[in-house]
PDB file of N, CA and C in Angstrom:
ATOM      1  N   UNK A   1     126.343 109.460 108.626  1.00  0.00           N
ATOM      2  CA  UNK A   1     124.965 108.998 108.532  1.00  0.00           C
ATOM      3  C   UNK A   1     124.729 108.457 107.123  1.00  0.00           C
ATOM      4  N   UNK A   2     123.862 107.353 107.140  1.00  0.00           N
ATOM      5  CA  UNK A   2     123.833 106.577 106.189  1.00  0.00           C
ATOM      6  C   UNK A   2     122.877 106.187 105.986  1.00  0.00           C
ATOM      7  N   UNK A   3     122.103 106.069 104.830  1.00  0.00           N
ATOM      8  CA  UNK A   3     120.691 105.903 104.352  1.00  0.00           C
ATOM      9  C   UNK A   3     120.631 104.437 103.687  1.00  0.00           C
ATOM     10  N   UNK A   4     120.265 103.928 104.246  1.00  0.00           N
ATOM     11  CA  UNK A   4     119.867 102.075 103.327  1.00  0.00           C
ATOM     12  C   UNK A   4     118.027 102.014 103.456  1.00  0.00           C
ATOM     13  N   UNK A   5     118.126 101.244 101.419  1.00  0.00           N
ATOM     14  CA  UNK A   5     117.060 100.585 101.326  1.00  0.00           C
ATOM     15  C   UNK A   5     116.705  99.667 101.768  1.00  0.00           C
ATOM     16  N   UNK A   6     115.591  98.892 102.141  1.00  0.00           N
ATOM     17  CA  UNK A   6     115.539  97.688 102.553  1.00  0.00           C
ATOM     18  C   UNK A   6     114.242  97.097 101.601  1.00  0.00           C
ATOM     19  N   UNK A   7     114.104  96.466 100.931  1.00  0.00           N
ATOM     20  CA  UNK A   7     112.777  96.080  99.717  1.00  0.00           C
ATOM     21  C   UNK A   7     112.544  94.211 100.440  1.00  0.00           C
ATOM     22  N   UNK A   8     110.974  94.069 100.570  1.00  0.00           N
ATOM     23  CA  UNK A   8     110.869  92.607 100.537  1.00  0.00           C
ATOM     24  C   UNK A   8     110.020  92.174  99.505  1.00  0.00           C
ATOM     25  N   UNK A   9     110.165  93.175  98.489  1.00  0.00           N
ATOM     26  CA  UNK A   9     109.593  91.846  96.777  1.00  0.00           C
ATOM     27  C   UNK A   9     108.366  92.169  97.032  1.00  0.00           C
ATOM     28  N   UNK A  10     107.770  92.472  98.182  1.00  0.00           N
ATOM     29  CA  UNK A  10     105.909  91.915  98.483  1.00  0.00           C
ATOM     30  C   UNK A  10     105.545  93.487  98.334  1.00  0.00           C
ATOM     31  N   UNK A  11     105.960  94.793  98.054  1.00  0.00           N
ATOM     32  CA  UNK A  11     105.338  95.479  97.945  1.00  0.00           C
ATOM     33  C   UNK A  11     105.605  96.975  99.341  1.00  0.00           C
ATOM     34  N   UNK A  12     106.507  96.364  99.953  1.00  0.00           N
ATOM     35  CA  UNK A  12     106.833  97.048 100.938  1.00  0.00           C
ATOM     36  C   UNK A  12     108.478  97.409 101.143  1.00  0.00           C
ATOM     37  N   UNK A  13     108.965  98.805 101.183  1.00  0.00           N
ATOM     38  CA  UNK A  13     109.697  99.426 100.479  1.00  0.00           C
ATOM     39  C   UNK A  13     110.420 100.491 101.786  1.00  0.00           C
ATOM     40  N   UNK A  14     110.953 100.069 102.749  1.00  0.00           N
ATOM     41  CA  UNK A  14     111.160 100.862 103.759  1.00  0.00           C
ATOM     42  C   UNK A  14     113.206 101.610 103.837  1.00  0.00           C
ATOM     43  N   UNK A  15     112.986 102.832 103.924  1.00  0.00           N
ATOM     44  CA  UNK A  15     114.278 103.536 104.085  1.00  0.00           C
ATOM     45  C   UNK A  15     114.665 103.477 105.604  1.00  0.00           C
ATOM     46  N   UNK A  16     116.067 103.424 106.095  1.00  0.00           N
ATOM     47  CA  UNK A  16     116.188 103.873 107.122  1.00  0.00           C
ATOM     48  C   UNK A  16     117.717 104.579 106.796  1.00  0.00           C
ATOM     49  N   UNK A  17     117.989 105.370 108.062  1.00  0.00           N
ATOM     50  CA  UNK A  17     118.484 105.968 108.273  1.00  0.00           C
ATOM     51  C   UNK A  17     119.518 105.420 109.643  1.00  0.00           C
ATOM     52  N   UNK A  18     120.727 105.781 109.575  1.00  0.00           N
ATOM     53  CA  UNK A  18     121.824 104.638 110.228  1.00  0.00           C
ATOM     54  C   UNK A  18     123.256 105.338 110.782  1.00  0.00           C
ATOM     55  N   UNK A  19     123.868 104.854 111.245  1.00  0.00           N
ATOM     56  CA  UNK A  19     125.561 105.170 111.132  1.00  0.00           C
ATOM     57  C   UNK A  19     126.306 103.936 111.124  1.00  0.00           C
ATOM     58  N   UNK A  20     127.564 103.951 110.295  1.00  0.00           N
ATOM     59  CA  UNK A  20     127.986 102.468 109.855  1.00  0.00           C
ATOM     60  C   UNK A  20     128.476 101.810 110.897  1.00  0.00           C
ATOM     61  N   UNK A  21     128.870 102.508 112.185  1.00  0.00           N
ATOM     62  CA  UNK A  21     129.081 101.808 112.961  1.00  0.00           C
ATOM     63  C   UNK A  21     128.368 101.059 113.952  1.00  0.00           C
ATOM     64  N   UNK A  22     127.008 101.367 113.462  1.00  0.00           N
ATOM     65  CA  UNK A  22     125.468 100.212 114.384  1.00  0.00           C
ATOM     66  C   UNK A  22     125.659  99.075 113.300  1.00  0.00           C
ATOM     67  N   UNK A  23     125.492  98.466 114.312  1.00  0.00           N
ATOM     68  CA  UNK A  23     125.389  96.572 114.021  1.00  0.00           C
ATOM     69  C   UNK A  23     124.013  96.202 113.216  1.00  0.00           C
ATOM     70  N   UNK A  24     124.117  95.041 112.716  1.00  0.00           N
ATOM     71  CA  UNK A  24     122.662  94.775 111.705  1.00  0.00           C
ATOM     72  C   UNK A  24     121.828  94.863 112.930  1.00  0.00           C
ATOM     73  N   UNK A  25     122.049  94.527 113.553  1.00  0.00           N
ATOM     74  CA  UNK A  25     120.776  94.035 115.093  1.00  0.00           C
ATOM     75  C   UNK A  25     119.956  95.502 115.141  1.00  0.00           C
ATOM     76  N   UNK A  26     120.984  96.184 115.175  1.00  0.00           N
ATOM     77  CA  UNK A  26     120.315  97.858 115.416  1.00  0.00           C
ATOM     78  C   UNK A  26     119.944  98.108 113.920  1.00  0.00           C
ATOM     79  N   UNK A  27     120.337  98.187 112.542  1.00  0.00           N
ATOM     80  CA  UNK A  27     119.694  98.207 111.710  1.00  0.00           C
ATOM     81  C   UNK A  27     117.638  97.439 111.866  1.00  0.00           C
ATOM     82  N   UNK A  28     118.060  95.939 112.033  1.00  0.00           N
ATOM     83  CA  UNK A  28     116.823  95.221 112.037  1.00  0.00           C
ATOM     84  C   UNK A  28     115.758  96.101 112.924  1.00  0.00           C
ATOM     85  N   UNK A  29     116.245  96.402 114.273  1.00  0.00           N
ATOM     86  CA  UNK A  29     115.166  97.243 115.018  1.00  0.00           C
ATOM     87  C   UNK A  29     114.700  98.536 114.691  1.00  0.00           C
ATOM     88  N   UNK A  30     115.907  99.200 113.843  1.00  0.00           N
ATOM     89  CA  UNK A  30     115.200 100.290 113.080  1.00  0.00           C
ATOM     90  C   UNK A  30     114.273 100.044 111.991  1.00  0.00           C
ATOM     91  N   UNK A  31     114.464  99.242 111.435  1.00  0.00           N
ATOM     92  CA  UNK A  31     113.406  98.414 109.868  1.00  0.00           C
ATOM     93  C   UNK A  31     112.284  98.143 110.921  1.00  0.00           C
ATOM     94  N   UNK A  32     112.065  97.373 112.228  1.00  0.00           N
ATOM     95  CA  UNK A  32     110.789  96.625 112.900  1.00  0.00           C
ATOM     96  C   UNK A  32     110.212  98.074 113.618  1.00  0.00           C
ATOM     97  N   UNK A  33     111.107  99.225 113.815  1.00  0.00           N
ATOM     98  CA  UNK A  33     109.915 100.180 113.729  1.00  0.00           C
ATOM     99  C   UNK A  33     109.023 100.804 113.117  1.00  0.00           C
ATOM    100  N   UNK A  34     109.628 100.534 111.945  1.00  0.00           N
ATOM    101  CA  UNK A  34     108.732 101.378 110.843  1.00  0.00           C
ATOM    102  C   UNK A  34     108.216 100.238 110.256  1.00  0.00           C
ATOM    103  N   UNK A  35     107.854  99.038 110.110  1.00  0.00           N
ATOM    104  CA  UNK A  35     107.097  97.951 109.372  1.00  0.00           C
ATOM    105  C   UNK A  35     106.333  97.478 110.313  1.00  0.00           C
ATOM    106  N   UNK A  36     106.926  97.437 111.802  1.00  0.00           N
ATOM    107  CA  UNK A  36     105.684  96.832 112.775  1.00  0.00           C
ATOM    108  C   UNK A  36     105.329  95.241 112.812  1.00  0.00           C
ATOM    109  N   UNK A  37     106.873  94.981 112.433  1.00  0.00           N
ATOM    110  CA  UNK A  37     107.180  92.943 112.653  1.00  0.00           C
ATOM    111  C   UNK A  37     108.169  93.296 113.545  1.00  0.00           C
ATOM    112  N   UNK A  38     108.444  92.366 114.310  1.00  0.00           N
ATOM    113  CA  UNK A  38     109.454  92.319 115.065  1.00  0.00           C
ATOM    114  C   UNK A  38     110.631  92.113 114.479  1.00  0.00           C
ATOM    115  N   UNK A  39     112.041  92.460 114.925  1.00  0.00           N
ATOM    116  CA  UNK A  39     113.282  92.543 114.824  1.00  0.00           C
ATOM    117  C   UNK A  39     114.014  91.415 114.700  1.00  0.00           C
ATOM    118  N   UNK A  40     113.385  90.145 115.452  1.00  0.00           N
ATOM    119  CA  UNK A  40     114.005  88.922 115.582  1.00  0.00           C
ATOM    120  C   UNK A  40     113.186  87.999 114.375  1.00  0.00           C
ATOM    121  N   UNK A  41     112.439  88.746 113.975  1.00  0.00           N
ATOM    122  CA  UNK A  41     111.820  87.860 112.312  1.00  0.00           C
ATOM    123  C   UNK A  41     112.375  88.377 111.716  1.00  0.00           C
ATOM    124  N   UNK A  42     113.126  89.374 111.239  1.00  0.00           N
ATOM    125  CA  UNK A  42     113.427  89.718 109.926  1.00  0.00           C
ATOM    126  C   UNK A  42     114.921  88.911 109.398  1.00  0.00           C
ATOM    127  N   UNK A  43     115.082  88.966 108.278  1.00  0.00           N
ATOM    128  CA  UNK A  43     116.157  88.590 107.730  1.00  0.00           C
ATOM    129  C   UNK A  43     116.890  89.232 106.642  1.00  0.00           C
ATOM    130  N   UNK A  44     118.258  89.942 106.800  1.00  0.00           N
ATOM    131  CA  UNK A  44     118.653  90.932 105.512  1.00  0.00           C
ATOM    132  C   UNK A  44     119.590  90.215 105.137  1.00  0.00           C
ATOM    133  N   UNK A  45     119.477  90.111 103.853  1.00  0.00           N
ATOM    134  CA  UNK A  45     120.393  89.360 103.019  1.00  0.00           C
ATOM    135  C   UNK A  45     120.347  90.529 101.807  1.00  0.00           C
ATOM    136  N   UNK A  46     121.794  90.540 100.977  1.00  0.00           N
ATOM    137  CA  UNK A  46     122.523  90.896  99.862  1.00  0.00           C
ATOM    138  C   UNK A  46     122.956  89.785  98.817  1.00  0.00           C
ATOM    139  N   UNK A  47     122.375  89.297  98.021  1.00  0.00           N
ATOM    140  CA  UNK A  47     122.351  88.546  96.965  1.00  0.00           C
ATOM    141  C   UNK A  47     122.631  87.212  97.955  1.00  0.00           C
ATOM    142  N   UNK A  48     123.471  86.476  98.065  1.00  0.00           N
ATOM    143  CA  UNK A  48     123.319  84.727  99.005  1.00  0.00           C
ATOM    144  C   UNK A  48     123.856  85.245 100.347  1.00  0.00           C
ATOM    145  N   UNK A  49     124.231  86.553 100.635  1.00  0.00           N
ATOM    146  CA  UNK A  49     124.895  86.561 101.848  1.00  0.00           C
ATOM    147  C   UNK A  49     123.988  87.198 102.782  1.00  0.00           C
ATOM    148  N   UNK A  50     123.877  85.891 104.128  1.00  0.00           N
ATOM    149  CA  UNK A  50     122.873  86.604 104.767  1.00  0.00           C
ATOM    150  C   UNK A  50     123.695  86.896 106.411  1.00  0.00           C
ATOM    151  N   UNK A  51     123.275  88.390 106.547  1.00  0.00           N
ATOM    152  CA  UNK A  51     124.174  89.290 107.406  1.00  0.00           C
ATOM    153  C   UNK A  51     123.694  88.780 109.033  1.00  0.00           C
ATOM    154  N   UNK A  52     124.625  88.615 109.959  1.00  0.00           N
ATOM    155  CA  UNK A  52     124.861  88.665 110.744  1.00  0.00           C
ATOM    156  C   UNK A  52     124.288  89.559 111.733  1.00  0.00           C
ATOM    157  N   UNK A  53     123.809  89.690 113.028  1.00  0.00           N
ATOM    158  CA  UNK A  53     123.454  90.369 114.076  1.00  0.00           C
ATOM    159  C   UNK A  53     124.095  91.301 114.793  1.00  0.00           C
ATOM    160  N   UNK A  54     125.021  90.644 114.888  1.00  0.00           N
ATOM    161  CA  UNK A  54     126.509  91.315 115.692  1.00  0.00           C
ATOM    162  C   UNK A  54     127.679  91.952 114.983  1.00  0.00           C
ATOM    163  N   UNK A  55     127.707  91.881 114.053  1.00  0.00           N
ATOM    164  CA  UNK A  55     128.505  92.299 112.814  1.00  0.00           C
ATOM    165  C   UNK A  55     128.311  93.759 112.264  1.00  0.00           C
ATOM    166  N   UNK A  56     129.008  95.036 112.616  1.00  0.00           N
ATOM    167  CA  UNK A  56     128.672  96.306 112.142  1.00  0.00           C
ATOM    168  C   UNK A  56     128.672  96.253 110.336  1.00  0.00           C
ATOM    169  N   UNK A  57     128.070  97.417 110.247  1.00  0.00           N
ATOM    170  CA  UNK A  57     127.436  98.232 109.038  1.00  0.00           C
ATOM    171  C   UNK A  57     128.915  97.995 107.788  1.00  0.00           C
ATOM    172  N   UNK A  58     129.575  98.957 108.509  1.00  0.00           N
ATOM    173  CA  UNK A  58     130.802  98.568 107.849  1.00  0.00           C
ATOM    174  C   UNK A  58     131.943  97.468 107.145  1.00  0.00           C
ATOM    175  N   UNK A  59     131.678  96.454 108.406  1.00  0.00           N
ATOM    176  CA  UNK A  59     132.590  95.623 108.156  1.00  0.00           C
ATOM    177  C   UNK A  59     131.720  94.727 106.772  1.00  0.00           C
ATOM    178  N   UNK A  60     130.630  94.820 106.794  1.00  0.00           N
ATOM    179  CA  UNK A  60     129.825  94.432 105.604  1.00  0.00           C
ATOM    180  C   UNK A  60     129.916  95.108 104.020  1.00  0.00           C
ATOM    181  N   UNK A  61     130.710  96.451 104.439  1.00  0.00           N
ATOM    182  CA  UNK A  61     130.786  97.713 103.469  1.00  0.00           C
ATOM    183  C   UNK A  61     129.273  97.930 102.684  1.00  0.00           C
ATOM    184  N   UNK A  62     128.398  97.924 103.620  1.00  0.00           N
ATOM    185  CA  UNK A  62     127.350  98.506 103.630  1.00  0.00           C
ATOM    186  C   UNK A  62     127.276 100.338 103.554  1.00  0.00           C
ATOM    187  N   UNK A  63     127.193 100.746 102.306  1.00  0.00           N
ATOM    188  CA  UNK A  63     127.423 101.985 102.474  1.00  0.00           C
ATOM    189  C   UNK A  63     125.792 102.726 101.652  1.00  0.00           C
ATOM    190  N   UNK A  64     126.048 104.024 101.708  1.00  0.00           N
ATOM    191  CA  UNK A  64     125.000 105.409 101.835  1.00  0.00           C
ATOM    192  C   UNK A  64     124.226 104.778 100.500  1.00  0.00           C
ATOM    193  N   UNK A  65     122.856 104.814 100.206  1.00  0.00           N
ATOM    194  CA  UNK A  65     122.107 104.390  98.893  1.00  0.00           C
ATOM    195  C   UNK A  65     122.164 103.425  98.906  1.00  0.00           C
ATOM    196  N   UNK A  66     122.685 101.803  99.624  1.00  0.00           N
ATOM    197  CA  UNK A  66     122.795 100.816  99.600  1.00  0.00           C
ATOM    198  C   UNK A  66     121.267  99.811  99.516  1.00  0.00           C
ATOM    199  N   UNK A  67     120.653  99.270  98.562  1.00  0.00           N
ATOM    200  CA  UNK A  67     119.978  98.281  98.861  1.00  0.00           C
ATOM    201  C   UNK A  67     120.205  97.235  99.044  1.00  0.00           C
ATOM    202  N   UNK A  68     119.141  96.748  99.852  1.00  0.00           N
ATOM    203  CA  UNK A  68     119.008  95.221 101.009  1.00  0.00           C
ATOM    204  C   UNK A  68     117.971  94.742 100.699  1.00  0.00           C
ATOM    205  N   UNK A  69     117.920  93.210 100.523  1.00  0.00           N
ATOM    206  CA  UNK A  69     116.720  92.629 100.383  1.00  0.00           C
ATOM    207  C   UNK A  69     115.970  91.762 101.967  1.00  0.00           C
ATOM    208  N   UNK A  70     114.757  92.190 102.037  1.00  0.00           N
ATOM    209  CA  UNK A  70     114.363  92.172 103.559  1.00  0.00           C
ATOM    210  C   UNK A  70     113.750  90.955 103.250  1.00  0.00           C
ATOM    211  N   UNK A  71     113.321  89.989 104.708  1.00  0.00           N
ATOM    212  CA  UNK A  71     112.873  88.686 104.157  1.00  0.00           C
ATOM    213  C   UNK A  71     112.245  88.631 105.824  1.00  0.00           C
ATOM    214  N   UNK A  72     111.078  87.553 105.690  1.00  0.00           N
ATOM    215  CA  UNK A  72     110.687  87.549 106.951  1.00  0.00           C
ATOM    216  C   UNK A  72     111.129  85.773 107.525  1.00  0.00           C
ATOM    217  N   UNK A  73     111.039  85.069 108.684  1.00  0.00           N
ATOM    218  CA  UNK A  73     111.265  83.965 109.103  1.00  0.00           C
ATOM    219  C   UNK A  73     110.209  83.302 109.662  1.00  0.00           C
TER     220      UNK A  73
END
């Protein structure tokens, strides 16, 4: 189990809670429960790299304390 930040600059500052082997898709729907935007607006990007849907936790080496910068579309 794995804890990632997710920050969007605007003031809103949400933790979730994970296992590395869920995909961003399942990350995003955990972030759109607790912010209350939908899952298919959000956008997580790590400095220019912006992550994939289908692509697990891991293969990103997304690991425990990790911040993410959240972005909307």
């Amino acid at each position: 189990m794995l804890e990632v930040t997710c920050n969007d600059r605007l003031g809103k500052k949400v933790r979730v809670k994970c296992n590395p082997d869920d995909t961003v898709g399942d990350l995003k729907k955990l972030i759109a429960a607790q912010t209350g935007t939908r899952h298919d607006k959000i956008v997580l990007k790590k400095w220019y790299t912006v992550f994939k849907d289908h692509i697990k936790l891991s293969d990103y080496e997304i690991h425990d304390g990790m911040n993410l910068e959240l972005y909307y579309q």
